[in-house]
Protein backbone atom coordinates (compact mmCIF):
# COMPACT_ATOMS: atom_id res chain seq x y z
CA UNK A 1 61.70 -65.40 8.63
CA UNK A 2 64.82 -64.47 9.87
CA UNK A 3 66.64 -61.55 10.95
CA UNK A 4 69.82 -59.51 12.29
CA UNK A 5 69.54 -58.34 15.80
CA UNK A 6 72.67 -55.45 15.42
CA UNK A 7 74.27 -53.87 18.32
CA UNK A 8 76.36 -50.56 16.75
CA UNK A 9 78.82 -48.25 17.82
CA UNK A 10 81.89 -50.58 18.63
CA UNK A 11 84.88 -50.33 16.51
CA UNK A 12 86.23 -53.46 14.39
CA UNK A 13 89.37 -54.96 13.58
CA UNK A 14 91.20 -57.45 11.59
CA UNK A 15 91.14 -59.30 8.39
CA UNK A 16 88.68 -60.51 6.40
CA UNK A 17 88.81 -62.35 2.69
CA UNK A 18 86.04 -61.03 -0.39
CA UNK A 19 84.21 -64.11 -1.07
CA UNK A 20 84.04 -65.10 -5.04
CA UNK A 21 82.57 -62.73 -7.10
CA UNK A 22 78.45 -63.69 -7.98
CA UNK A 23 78.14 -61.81 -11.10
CA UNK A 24 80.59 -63.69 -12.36
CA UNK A 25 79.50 -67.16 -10.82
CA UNK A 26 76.13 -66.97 -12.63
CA UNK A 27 77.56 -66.48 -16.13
CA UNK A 28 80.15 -68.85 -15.82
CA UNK A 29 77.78 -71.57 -13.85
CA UNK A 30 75.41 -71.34 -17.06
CA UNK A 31 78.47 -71.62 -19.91
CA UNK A 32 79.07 -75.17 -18.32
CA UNK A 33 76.00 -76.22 -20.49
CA UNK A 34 78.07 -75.20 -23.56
CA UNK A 35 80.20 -78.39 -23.46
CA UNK A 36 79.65 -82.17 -22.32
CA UNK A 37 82.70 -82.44 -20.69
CA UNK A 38 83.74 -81.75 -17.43
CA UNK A 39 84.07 -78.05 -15.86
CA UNK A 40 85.95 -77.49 -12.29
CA UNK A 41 84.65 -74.07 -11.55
CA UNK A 42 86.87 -72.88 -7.94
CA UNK A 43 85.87 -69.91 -5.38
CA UNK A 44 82.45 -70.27 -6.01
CA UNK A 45 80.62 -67.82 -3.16
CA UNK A 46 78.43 -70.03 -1.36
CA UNK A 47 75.19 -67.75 -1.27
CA UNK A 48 71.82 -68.45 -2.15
CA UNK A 49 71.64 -66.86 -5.88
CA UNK A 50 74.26 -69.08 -6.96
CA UNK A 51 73.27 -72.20 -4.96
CA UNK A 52 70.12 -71.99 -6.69
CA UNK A 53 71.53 -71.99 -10.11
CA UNK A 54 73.34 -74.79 -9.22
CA UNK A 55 70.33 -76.89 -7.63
CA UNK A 56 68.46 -75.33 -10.97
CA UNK A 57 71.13 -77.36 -13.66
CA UNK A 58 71.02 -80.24 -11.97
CA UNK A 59 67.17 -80.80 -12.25
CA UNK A 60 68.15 -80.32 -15.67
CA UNK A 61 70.01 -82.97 -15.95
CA UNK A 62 74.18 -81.64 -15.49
CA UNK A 63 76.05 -83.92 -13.33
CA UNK A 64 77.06 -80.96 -10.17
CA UNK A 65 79.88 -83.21 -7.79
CA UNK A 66 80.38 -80.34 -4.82
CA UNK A 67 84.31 -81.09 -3.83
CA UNK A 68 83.33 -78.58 -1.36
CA UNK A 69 81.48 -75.25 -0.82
CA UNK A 70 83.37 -73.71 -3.11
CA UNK A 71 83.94 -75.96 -5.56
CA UNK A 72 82.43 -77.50 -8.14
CA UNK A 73 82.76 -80.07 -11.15
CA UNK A 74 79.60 -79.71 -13.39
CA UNK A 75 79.66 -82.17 -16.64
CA UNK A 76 76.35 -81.39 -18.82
CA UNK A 77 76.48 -84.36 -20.87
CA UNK A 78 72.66 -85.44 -20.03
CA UNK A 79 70.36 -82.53 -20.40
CA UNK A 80 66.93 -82.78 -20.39
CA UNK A 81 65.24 -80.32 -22.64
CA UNK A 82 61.39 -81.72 -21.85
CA UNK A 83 62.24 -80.96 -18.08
CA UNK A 84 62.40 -76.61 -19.25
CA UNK A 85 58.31 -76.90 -20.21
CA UNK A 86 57.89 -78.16 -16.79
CA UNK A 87 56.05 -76.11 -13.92
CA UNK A 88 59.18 -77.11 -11.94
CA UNK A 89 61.52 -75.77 -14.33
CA UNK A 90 58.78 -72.13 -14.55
CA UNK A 91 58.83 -72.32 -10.92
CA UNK A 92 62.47 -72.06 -9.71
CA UNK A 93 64.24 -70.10 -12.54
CA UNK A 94 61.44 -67.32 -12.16
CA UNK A 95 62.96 -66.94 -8.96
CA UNK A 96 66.60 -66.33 -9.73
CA UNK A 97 67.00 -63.34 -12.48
CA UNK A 98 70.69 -64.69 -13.08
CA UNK A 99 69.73 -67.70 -14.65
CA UNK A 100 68.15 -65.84 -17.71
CA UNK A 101 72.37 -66.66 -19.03
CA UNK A 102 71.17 -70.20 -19.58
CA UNK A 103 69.34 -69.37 -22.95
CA UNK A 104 72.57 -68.45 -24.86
CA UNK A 105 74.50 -71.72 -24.43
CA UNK A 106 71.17 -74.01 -24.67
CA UNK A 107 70.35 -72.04 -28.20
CA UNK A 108 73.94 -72.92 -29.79
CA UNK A 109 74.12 -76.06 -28.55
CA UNK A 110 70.49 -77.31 -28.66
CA UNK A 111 69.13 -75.00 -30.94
CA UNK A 112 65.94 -74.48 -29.02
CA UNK A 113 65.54 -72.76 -25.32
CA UNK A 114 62.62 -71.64 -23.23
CA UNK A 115 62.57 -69.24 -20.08
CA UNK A 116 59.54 -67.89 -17.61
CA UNK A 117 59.90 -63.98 -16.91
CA UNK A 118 62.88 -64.05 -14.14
CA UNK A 119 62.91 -62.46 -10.67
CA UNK A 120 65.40 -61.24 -8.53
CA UNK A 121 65.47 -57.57 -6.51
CA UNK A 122 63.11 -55.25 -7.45
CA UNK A 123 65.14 -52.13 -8.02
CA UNK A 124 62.31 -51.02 -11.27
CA UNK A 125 62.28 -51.88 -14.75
CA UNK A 126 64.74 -55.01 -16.13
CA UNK A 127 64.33 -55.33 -19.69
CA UNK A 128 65.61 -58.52 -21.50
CA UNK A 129 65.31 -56.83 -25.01
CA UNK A 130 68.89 -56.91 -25.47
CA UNK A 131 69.45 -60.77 -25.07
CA UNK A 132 66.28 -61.44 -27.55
CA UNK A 133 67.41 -59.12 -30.35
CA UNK A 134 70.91 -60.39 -30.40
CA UNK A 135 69.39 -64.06 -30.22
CA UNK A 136 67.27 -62.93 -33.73
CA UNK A 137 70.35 -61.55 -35.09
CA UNK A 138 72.07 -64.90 -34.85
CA UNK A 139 68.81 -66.44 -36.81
CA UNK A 140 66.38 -67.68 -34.05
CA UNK A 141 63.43 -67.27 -33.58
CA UNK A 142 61.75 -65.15 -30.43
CA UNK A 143 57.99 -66.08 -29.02
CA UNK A 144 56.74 -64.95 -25.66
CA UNK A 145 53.34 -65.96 -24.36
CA UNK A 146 52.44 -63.54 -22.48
CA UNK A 147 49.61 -64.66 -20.61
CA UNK A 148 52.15 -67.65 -19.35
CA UNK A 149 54.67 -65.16 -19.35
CA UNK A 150 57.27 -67.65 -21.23
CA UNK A 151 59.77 -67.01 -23.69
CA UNK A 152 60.56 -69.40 -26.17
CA UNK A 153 63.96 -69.34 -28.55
CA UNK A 154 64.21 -71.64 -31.73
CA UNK A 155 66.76 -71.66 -34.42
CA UNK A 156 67.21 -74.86 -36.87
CA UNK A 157 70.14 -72.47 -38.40
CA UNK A 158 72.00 -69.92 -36.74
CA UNK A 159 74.68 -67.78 -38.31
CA UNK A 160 77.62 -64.96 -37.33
CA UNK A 161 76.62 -61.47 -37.87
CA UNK A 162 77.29 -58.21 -37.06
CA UNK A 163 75.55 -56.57 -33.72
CA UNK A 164 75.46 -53.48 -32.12
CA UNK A 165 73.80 -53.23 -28.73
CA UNK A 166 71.04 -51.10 -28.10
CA UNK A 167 72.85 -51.11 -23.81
CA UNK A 168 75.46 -52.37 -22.74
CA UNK A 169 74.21 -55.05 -21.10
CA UNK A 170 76.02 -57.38 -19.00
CA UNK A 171 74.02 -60.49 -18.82
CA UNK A 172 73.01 -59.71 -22.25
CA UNK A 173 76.43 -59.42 -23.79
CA UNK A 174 77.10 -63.09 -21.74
CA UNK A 175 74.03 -64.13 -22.87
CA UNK A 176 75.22 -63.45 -26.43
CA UNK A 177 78.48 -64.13 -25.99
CA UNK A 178 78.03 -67.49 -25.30
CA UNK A 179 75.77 -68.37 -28.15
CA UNK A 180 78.06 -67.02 -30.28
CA UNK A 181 81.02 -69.13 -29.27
CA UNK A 182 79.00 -72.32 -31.32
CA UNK A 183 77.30 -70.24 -33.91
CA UNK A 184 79.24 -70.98 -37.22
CA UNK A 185 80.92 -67.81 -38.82
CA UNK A 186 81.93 -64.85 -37.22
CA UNK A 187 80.16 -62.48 -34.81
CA UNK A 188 80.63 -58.61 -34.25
CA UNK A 189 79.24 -57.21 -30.97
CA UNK A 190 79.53 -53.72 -30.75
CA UNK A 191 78.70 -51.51 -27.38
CA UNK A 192 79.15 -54.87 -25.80
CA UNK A 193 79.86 -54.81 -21.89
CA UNK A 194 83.56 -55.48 -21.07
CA UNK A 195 83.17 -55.43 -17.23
CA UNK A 196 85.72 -57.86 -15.40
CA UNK A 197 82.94 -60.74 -15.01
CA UNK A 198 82.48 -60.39 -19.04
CA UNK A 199 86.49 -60.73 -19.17
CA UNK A 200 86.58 -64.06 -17.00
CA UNK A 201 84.24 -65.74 -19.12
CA UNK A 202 85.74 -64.41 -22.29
CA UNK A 203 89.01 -65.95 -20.95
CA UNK A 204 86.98 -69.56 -19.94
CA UNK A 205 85.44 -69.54 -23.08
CA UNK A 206 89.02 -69.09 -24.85
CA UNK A 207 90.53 -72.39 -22.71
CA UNK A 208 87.59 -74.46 -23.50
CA UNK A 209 88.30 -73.89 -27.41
CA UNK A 210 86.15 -70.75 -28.26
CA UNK A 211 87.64 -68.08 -30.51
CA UNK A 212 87.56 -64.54 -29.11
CA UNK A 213 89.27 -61.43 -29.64
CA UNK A 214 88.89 -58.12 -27.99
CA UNK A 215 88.16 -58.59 -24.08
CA UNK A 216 88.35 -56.18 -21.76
CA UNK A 217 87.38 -53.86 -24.71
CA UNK A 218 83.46 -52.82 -26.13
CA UNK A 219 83.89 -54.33 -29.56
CA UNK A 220 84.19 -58.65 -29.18
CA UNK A 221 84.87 -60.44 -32.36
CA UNK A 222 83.50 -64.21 -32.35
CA UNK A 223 84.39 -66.96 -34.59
CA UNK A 224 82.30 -69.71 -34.12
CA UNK A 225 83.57 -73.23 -33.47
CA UNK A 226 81.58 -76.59 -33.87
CA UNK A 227 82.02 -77.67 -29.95
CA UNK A 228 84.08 -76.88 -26.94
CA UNK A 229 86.14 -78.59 -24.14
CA UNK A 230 86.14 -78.87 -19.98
CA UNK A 231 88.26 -76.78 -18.36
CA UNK A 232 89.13 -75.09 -14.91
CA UNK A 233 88.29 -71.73 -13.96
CA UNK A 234 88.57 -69.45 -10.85
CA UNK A 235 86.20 -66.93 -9.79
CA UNK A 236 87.98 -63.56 -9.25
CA UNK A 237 87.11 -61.91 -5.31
CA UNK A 238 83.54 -59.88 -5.42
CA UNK A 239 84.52 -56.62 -6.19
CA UNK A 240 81.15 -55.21 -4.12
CA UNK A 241 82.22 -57.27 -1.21
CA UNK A 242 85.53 -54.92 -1.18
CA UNK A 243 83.41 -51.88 -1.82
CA UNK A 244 81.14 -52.63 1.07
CA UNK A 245 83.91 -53.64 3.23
CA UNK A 246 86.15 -50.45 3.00
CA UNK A 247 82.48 -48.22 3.82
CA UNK A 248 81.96 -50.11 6.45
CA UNK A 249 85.16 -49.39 8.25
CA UNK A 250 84.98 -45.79 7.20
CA UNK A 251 81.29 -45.93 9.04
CA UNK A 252 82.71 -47.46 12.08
CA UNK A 253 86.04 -46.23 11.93
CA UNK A 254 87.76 -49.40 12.00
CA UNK A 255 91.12 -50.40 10.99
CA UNK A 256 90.60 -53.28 8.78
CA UNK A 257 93.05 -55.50 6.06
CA UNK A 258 90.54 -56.90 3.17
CA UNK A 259 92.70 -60.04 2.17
CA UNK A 260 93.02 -60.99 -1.69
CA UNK A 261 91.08 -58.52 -3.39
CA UNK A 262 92.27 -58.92 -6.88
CA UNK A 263 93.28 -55.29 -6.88
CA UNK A 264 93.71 -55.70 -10.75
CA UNK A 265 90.45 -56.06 -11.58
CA UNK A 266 89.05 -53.22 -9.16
CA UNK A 267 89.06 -50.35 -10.97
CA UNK A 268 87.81 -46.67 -10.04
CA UNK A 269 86.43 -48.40 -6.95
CA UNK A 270 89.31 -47.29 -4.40
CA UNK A 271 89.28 -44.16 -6.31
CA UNK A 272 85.96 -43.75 -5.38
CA UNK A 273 86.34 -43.89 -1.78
CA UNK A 274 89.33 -41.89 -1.73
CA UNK A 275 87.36 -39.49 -2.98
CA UNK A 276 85.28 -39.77 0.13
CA UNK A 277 88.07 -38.79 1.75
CA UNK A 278 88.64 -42.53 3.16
CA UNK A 279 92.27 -43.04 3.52
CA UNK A 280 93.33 -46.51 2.20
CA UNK A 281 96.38 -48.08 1.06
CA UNK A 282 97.33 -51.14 -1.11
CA UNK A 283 99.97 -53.62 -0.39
CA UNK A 284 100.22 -56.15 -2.60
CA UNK A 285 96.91 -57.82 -3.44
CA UNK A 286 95.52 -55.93 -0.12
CA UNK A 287 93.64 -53.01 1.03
CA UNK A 288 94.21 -51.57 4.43
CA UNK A 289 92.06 -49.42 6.20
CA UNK A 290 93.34 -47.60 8.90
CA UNK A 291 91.03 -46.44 12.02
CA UNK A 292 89.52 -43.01 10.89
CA UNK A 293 87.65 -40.58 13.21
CA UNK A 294 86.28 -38.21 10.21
CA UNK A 295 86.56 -38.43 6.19
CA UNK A 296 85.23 -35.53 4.22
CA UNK A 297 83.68 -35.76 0.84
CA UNK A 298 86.01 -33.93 -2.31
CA UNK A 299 84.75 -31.59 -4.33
CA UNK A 300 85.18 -31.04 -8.37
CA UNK A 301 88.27 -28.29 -9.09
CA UNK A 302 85.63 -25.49 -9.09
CA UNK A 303 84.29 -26.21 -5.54
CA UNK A 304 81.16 -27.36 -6.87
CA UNK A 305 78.98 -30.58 -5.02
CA UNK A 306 80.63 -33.86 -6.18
CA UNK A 307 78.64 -36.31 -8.32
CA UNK A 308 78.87 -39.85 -7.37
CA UNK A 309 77.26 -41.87 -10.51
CA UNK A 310 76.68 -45.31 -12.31
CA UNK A 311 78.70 -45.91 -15.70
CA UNK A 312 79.48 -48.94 -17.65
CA UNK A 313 82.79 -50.26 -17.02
CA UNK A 314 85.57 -48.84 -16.24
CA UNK A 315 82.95 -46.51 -14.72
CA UNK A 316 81.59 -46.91 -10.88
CA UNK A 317 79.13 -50.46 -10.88
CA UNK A 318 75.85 -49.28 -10.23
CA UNK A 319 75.82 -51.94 -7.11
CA UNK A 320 77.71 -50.28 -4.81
CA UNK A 321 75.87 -46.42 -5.00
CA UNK A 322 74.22 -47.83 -2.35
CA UNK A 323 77.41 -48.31 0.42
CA UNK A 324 78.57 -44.84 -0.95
CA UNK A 325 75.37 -43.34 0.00
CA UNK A 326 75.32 -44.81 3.55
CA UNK A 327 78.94 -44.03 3.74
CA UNK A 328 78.31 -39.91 3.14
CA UNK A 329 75.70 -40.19 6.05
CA UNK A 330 78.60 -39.59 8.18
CA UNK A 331 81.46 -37.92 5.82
CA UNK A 332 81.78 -34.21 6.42
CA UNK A 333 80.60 -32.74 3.13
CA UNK A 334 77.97 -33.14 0.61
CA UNK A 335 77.46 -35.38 -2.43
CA UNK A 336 74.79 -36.33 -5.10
CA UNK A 337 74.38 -39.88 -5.62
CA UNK A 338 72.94 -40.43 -8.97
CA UNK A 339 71.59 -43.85 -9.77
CA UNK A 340 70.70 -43.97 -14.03
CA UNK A 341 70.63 -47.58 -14.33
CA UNK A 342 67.56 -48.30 -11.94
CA UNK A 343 64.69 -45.95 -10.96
CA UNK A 344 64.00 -47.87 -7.55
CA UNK A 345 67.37 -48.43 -5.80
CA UNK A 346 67.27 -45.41 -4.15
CA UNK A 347 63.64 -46.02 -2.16
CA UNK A 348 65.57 -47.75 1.06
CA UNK A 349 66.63 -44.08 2.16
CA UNK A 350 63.23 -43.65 4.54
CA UNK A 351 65.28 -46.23 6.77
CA UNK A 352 68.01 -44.06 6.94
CA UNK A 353 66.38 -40.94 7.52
CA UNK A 354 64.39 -42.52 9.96
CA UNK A 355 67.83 -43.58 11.57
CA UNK A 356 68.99 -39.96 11.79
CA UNK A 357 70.31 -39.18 8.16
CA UNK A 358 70.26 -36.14 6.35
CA UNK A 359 69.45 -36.84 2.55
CA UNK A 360 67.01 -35.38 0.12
CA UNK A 361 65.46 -37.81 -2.70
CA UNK A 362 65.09 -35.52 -5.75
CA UNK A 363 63.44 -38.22 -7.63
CA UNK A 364 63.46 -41.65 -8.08
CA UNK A 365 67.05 -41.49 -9.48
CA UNK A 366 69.03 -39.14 -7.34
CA UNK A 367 69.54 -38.59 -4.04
CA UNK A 368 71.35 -35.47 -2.01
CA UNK A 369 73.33 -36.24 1.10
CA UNK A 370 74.07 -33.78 3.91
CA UNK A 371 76.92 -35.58 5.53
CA UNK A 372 76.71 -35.47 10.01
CA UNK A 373 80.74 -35.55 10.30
CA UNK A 374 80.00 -38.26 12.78
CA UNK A 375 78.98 -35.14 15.34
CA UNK A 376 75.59 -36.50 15.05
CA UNK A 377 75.65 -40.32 15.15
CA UNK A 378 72.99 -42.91 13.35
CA UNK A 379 70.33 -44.15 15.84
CA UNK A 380 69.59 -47.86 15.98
CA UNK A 381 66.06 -48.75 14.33
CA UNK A 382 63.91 -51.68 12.72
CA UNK A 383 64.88 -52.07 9.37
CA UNK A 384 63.59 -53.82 6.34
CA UNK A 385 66.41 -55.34 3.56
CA UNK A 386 64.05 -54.52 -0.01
CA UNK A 387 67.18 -55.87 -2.13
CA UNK A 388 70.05 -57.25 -1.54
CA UNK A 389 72.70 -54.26 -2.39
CA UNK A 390 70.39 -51.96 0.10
CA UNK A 391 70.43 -54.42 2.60
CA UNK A 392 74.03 -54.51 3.14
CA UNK A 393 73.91 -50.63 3.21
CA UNK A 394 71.57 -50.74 6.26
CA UNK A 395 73.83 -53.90 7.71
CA UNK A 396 76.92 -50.84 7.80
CA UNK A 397 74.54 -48.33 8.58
CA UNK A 398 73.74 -50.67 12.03
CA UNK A 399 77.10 -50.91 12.80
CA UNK A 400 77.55 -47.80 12.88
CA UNK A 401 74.71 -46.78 14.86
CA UNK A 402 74.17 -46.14 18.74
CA UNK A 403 71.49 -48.49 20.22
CA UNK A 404 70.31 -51.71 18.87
CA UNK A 405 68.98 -52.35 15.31
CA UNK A 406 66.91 -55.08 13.89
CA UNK A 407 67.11 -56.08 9.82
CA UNK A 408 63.67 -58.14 8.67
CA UNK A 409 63.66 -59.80 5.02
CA UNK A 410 67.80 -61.04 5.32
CA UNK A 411 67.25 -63.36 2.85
CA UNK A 412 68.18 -60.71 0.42
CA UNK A 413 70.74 -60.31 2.34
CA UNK A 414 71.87 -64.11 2.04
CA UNK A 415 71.19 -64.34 -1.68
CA UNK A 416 74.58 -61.99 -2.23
CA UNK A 417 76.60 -62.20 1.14
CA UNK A 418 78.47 -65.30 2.58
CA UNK A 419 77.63 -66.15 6.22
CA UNK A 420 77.71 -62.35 6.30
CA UNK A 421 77.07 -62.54 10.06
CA UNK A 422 79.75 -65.21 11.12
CA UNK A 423 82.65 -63.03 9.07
CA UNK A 424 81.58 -59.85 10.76
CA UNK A 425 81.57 -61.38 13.56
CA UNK A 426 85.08 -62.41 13.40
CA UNK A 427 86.23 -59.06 13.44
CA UNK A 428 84.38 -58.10 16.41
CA UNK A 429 81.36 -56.98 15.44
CA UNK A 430 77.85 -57.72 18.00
CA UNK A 431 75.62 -59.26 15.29
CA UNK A 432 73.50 -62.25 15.68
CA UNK A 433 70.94 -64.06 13.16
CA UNK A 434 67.87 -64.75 15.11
């Protein structure tokens, strides 16, 4: 098993480029099954989640021609629907929680598709209600087995309907979405997701043919069409890259220049850190970060602790409460990070008390941090990644650190960060893979 041997407390500097964004590379990896033809998919992130649902369609039968590591041409003329009963099939997509998305465009176009219980971090409970109930609603037919823990989805007929959500759900409004594009009549989703990954595929669904109206908004309108094209498509920069990127200079007070952040599609997120009291600026598609000795935390108008919380878009992605709880380890000021989306995301904060931290878990959703004002610096320690978002929040909280830290269980790490090590490295950082 491998891990990061860290050395903290040196300053960084330079550039670095957001790899492509993996929420977004799962949904639009799986929509290549919608269509026989030929899909260029560009500024794919070359990390493990995604390679895997890549190595996962083509035992499936789609044609994957790499141009290179970040590109792709995927033509799902051939698939093999006797290969997704197979304890091959059971085996690898119960690893990878991302390719639950393939279900949607396997039910409109083959009217049948089958699915173990998927994996992924465990951060606490993961329903999949949401995809299943807006599968019935369309007219097929839901089984699970539960001692094989399968799911099985059927439909000799499926037609438009109106839907409204029970969550928001992102993979299960793609999920949805994406059945819908071949289901004949037209489809209503209500309370659907409309997060910038949901957006992209909208838009790839639109240039291979599909008719959709309403992105970027929480009420899609569908009308079905009886197949759909190839296209090309480009993955927008990983918006939690960014995020992570701008706390860890703040931790290490390093003047960094994040390179081609797509600062359209970024939302509250610099808001979020200026409210940190991290001084950034934006030029062009850029974010600078200038060296910063302290940063203290706002307050709301009537002086009263500021709330840092999850929300569905345009509120703050529940992936990066994480970095903004490592970053307040060292702001002067106090904040309470509230995480409502999952009840165990918050359990890696042992490793940073251990470190030196002051933060109180009230309960499994919310945690109070006392911030040290960097008077009091992070001491290195062995650390464990459980997931990956948590793992790059003890990766900053290294760097920041006096002494030397070690980071077991990095493949979490790897399953949402690109050569993570080699970048940082690049910009001066003393981290080495071991």
């Amino acid at each position: 098993m491998n891990c990061f041997e860290i050395e903290g407390g040196h300053k960084l500097s330079g550039e670095i480029i957001p790899q492509g964004a993996k929420n977004e590379a799962l949904q639009v990896i799986c929509a290549v099954l919608l269509t026989p033809q030929k899909v260029t998919i560009n500024n794919i992130p070359d990390i493990v989640d995604v390679n895997n649902l890549i190595d996962l369609l083509a035992e499936m039968g789609v044609h994957v021609n790499r141009l290179n590591r970040n590109t792709c041409e995927f033509t799902a003329k051939d698939v093999n629907l006797e290969f997704l009963q197979s304890k091959a099939f059971k085996k690898r997509a119960s690893s990878l929680r991302g390719s639950i998305m393939i279900m949607g465009p396997l039910l409109a176009r083959f009217g049948k598709a089958y699915f173990p219980k998927p994996g992924g971090d465990k951060i606490g409970r993961r329903r999949l209600d949401t995809h299943f109930i807006g599968f019935e609603k369309l007219g097929a037919k839901f089984n699970f087995d539960a001692e094989d823990i399968f799911y099985t989805v059927e439909a000799s007929e499926m037609k438009g309907t109106y839907m409204l959500l029970d969550e928001a759900s992102v993979t299960g409004t793609a999920n949805i979405l994406m059945a819908a594009a071949l289901t004949p009549g037209k489809t209503t989703i209500y309370n659907a997701a409309c997060e910038p990954y949901l957006q992209q595929l909208s838009r790839m669904l639109i240039s291979m043919g599909a008719t959709i109206s309403g992105v970027g908004s929480n009420l899609l309108e569908i009308e079905g069409v009886k197949s759909l094209n190839g296209c090309k498509h480009t993955i927008l920069p990983d918006m939690i890259e960014v995020g992570s990127f701008i706390g860890m200079a703040a931790m290490t007070g390093s003047e960094i220049t994040i390179k081609n952040v797509g600062i359209d599609h970024l939302g509250i997120i610099p808001m979020m850190f200026q409210r940190m009291g991290i001084q950034l600026e934006i030029k062009g598609d850029d974010i600078y970060i200038p060296a910063q000795d302290h940063y203290e935390i706002d307050t709301f108008i009537d002086g009263s602790i500021m709330t840092i919380a999850d929300a569905p878009w345009p509120g703050l992605t529940p992936d990066l409460l994480s970095v903004f709880l490592v970053v307040a380890t060292q702001a002067k000021g106090s904040v309470l990070i509230h995480q409502k989306m999952f009840e165990s995301r918050l359990f890696f904060v042992d490793k940073l008390i251990d470190m030196g931290a002051r933060i109180i878990l009230c309960d499994p959703h919310r945690a109070t941090v006392i911030g040290l004002n960097k008077e009091n610096c992070l001491r290195g320690a062995n650390l464990s990644s459980p997931d990956i978002r948590a793992g790059v929040a003890l990766l900053i909280a290294a760097l920041s650190a006096q002494g030397k830290s070690t980071i077991q269980n990095i493949e979490q790490i790897d399953r949402g960060y690109q050569n993570i090590d080699v970048r940082l490295q690049k910009l001066g950082a003393k981290i080495k893979r071991t």
